[in-house]
N, C-alpha and C. Protein backbone atom coordinates (compact mmCIF):
# COMPACT_ATOMS: atom_id res chain seq x y z
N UNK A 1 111.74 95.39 120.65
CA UNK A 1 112.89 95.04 119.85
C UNK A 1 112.87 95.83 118.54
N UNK A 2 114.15 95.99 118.07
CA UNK A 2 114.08 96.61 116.86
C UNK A 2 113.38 96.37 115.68
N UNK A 3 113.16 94.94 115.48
CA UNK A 3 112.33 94.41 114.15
C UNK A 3 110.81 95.05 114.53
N UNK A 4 110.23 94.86 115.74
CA UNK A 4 108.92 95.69 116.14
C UNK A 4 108.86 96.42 115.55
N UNK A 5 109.78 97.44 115.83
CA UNK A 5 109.57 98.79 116.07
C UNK A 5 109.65 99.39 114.75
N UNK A 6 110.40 98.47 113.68
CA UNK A 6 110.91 98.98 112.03
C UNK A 6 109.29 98.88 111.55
N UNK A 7 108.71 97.75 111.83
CA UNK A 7 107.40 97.49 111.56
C UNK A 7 106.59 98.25 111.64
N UNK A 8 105.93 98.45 113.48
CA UNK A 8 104.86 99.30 113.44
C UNK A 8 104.78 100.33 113.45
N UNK A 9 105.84 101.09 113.84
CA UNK A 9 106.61 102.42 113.97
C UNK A 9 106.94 103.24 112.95
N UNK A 10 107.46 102.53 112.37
CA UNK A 10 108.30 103.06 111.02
C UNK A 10 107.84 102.62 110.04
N UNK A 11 107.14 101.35 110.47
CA UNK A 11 106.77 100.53 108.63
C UNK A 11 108.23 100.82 107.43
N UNK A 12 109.19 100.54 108.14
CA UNK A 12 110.51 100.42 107.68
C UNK A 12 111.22 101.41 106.83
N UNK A 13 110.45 102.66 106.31
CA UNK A 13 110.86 104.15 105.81
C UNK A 13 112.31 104.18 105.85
N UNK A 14 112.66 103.94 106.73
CA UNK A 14 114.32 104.01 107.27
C UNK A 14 115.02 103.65 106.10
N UNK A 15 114.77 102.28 105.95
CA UNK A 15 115.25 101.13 104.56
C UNK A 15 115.87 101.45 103.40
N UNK A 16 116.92 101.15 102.72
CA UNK A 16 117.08 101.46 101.75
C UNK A 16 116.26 100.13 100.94
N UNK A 17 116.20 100.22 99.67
CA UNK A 17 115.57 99.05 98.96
C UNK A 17 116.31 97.45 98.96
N UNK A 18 116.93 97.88 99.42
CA UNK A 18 118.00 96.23 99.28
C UNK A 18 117.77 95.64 100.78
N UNK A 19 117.80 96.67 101.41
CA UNK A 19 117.32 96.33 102.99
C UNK A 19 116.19 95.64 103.39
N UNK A 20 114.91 96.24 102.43
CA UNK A 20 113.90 95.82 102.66
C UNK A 20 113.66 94.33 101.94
N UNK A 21 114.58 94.01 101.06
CA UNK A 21 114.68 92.95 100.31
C UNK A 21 115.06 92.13 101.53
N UNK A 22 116.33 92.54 102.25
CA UNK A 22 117.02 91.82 102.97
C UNK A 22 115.33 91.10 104.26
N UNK A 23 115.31 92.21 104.53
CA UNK A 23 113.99 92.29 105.67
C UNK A 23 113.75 90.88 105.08
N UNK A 24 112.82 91.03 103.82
CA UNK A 24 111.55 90.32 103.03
C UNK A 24 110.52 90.77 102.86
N UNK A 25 110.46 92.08 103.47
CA UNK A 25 108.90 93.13 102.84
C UNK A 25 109.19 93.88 101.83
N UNK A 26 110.19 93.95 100.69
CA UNK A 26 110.01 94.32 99.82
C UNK A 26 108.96 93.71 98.26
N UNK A 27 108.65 92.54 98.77
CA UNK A 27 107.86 92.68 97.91
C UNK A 27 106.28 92.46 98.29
N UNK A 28 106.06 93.15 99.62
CA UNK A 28 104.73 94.00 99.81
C UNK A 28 104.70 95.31 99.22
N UNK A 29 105.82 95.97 99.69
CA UNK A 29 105.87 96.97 98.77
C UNK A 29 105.49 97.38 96.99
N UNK A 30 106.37 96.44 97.13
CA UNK A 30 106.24 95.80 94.98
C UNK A 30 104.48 95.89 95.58
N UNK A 31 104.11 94.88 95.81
CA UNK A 31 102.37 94.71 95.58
C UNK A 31 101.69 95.80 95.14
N UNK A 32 101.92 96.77 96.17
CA UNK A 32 101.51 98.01 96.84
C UNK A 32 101.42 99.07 95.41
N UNK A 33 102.79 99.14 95.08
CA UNK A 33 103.21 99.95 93.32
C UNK A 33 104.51 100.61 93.79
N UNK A 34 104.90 100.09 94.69
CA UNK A 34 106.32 100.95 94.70
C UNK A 34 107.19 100.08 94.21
N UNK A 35 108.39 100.80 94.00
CA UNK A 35 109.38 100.45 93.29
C UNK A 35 110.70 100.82 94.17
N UNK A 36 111.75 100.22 93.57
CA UNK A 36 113.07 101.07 93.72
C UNK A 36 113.72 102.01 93.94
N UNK A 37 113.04 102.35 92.68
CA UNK A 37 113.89 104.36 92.30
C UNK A 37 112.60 104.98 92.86
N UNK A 38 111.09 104.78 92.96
CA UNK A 38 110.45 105.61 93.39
C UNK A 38 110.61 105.53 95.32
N UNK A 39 110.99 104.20 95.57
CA UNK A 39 111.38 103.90 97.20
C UNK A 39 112.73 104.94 97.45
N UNK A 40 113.53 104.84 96.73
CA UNK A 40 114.65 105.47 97.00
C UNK A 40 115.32 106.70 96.52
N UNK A 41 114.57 107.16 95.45
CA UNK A 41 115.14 107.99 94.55
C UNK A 41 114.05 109.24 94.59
N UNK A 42 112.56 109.30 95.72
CA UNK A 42 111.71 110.30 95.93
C UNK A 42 110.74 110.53 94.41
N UNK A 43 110.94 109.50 93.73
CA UNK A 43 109.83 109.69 92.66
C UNK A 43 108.19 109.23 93.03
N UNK A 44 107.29 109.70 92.06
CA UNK A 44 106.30 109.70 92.28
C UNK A 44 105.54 108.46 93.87
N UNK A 45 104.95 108.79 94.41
CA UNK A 45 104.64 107.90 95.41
C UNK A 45 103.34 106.71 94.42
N UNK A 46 103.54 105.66 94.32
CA UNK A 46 102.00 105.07 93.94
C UNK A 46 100.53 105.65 94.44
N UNK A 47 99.82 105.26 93.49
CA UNK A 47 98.33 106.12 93.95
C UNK A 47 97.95 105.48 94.82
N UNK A 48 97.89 104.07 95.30
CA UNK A 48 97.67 103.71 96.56
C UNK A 48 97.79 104.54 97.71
N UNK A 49 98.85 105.40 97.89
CA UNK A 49 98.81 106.19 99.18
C UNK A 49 97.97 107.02 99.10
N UNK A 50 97.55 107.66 98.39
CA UNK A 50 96.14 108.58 98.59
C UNK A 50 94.71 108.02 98.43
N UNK A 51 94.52 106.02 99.26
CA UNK A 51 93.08 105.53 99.18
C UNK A 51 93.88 104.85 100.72
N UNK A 52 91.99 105.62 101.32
CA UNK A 52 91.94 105.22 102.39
C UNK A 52 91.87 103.69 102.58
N UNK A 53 92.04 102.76 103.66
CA UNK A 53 92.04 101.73 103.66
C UNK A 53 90.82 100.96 103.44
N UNK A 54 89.02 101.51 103.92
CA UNK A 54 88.25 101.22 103.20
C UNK A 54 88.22 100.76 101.64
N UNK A 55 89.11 101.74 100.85
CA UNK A 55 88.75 101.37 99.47
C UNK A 55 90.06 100.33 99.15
N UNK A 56 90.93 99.84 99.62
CA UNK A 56 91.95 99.08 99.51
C UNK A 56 91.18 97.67 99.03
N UNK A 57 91.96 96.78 97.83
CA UNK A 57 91.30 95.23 97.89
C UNK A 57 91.71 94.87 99.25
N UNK A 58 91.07 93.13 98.98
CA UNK A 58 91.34 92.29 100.04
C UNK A 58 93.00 91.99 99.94
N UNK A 59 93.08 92.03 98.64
CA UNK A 59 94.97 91.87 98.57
C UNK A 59 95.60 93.13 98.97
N UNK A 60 95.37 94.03 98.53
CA UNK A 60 95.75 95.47 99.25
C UNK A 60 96.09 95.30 100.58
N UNK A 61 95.09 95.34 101.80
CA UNK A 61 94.99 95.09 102.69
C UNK A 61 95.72 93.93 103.38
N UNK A 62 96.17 92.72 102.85
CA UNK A 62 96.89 91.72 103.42
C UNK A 62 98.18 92.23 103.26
N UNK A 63 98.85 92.67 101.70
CA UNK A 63 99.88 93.27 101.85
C UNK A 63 100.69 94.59 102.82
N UNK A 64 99.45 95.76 103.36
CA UNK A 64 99.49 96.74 104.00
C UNK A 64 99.40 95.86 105.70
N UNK A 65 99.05 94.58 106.01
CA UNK A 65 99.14 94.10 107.22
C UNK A 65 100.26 93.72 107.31
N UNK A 66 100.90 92.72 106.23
CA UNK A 66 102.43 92.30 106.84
C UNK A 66 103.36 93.46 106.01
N UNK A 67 102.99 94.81 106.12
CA UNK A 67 104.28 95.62 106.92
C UNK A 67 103.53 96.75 108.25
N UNK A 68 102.66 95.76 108.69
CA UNK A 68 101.87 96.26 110.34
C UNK A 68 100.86 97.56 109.79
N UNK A 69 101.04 97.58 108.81
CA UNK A 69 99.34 98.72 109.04
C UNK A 69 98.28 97.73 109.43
N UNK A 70 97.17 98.57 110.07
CA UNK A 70 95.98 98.48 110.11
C UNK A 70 95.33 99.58 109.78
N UNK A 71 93.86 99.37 109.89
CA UNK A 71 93.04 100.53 109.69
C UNK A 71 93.42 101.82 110.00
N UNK A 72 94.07 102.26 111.18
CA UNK A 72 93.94 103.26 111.56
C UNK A 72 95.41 103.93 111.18
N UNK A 73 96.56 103.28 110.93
CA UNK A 73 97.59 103.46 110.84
C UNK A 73 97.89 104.04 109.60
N UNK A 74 96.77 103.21 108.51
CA UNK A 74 97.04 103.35 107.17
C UNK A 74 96.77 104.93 107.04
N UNK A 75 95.45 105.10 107.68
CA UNK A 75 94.36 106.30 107.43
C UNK A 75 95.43 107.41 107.92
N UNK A 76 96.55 107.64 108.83
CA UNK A 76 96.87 108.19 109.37
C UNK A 76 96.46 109.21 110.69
N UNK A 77 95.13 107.86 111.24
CA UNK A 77 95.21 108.75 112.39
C UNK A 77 95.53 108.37 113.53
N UNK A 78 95.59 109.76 114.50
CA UNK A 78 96.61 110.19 115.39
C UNK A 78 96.12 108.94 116.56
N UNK A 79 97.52 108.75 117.38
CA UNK A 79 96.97 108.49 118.52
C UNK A 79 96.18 108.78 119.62
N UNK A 80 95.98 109.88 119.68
CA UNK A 80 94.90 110.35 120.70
C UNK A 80 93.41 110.15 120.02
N UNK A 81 93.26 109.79 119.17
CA UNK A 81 91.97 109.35 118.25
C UNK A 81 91.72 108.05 118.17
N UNK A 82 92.60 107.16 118.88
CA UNK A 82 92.60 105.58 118.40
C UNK A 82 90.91 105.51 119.68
């Protein structure tokens, strides 16, 4: 189904910010350090995206689960590596 697929697939990229509001994972995002204008407007990405999921808190990590990362997803690796 589509909500799946926005999730694990996409982790919802698609979204504009009001969307993701709409969703209700916008404020995992918020957690995370993103914003608005940086979600929508291509400004700086939060430094979170450049720490592997090892170094993530325990809050880090709960927030990066309910929009479907896991370990391997976060890290970006490939499927033929799972």
């Amino acid at each position: 189904d589509a909500e799946i697929w926005d999730c694990y697939v996409n982790h919802y990229y698609g979204y504009y910010w009001d969307e993701l509001e709409d969703a209700g994972v916008a404020k995992y995002y918020s957690a995370l350090g993103w914003t608005k204008a940086s979600w929508e407007e291509g400004g700086a990405e939060p430094a979170i995206e450049d720490l592997y999921w090892n170094e993530l808190s325990e809050t880090e990590k709960e927030n990066a689960i309910n929009l479907c990362y896991f370990e391997y997803s976060w890290n970006w690796i490939g499927l033929d590596d799972w």
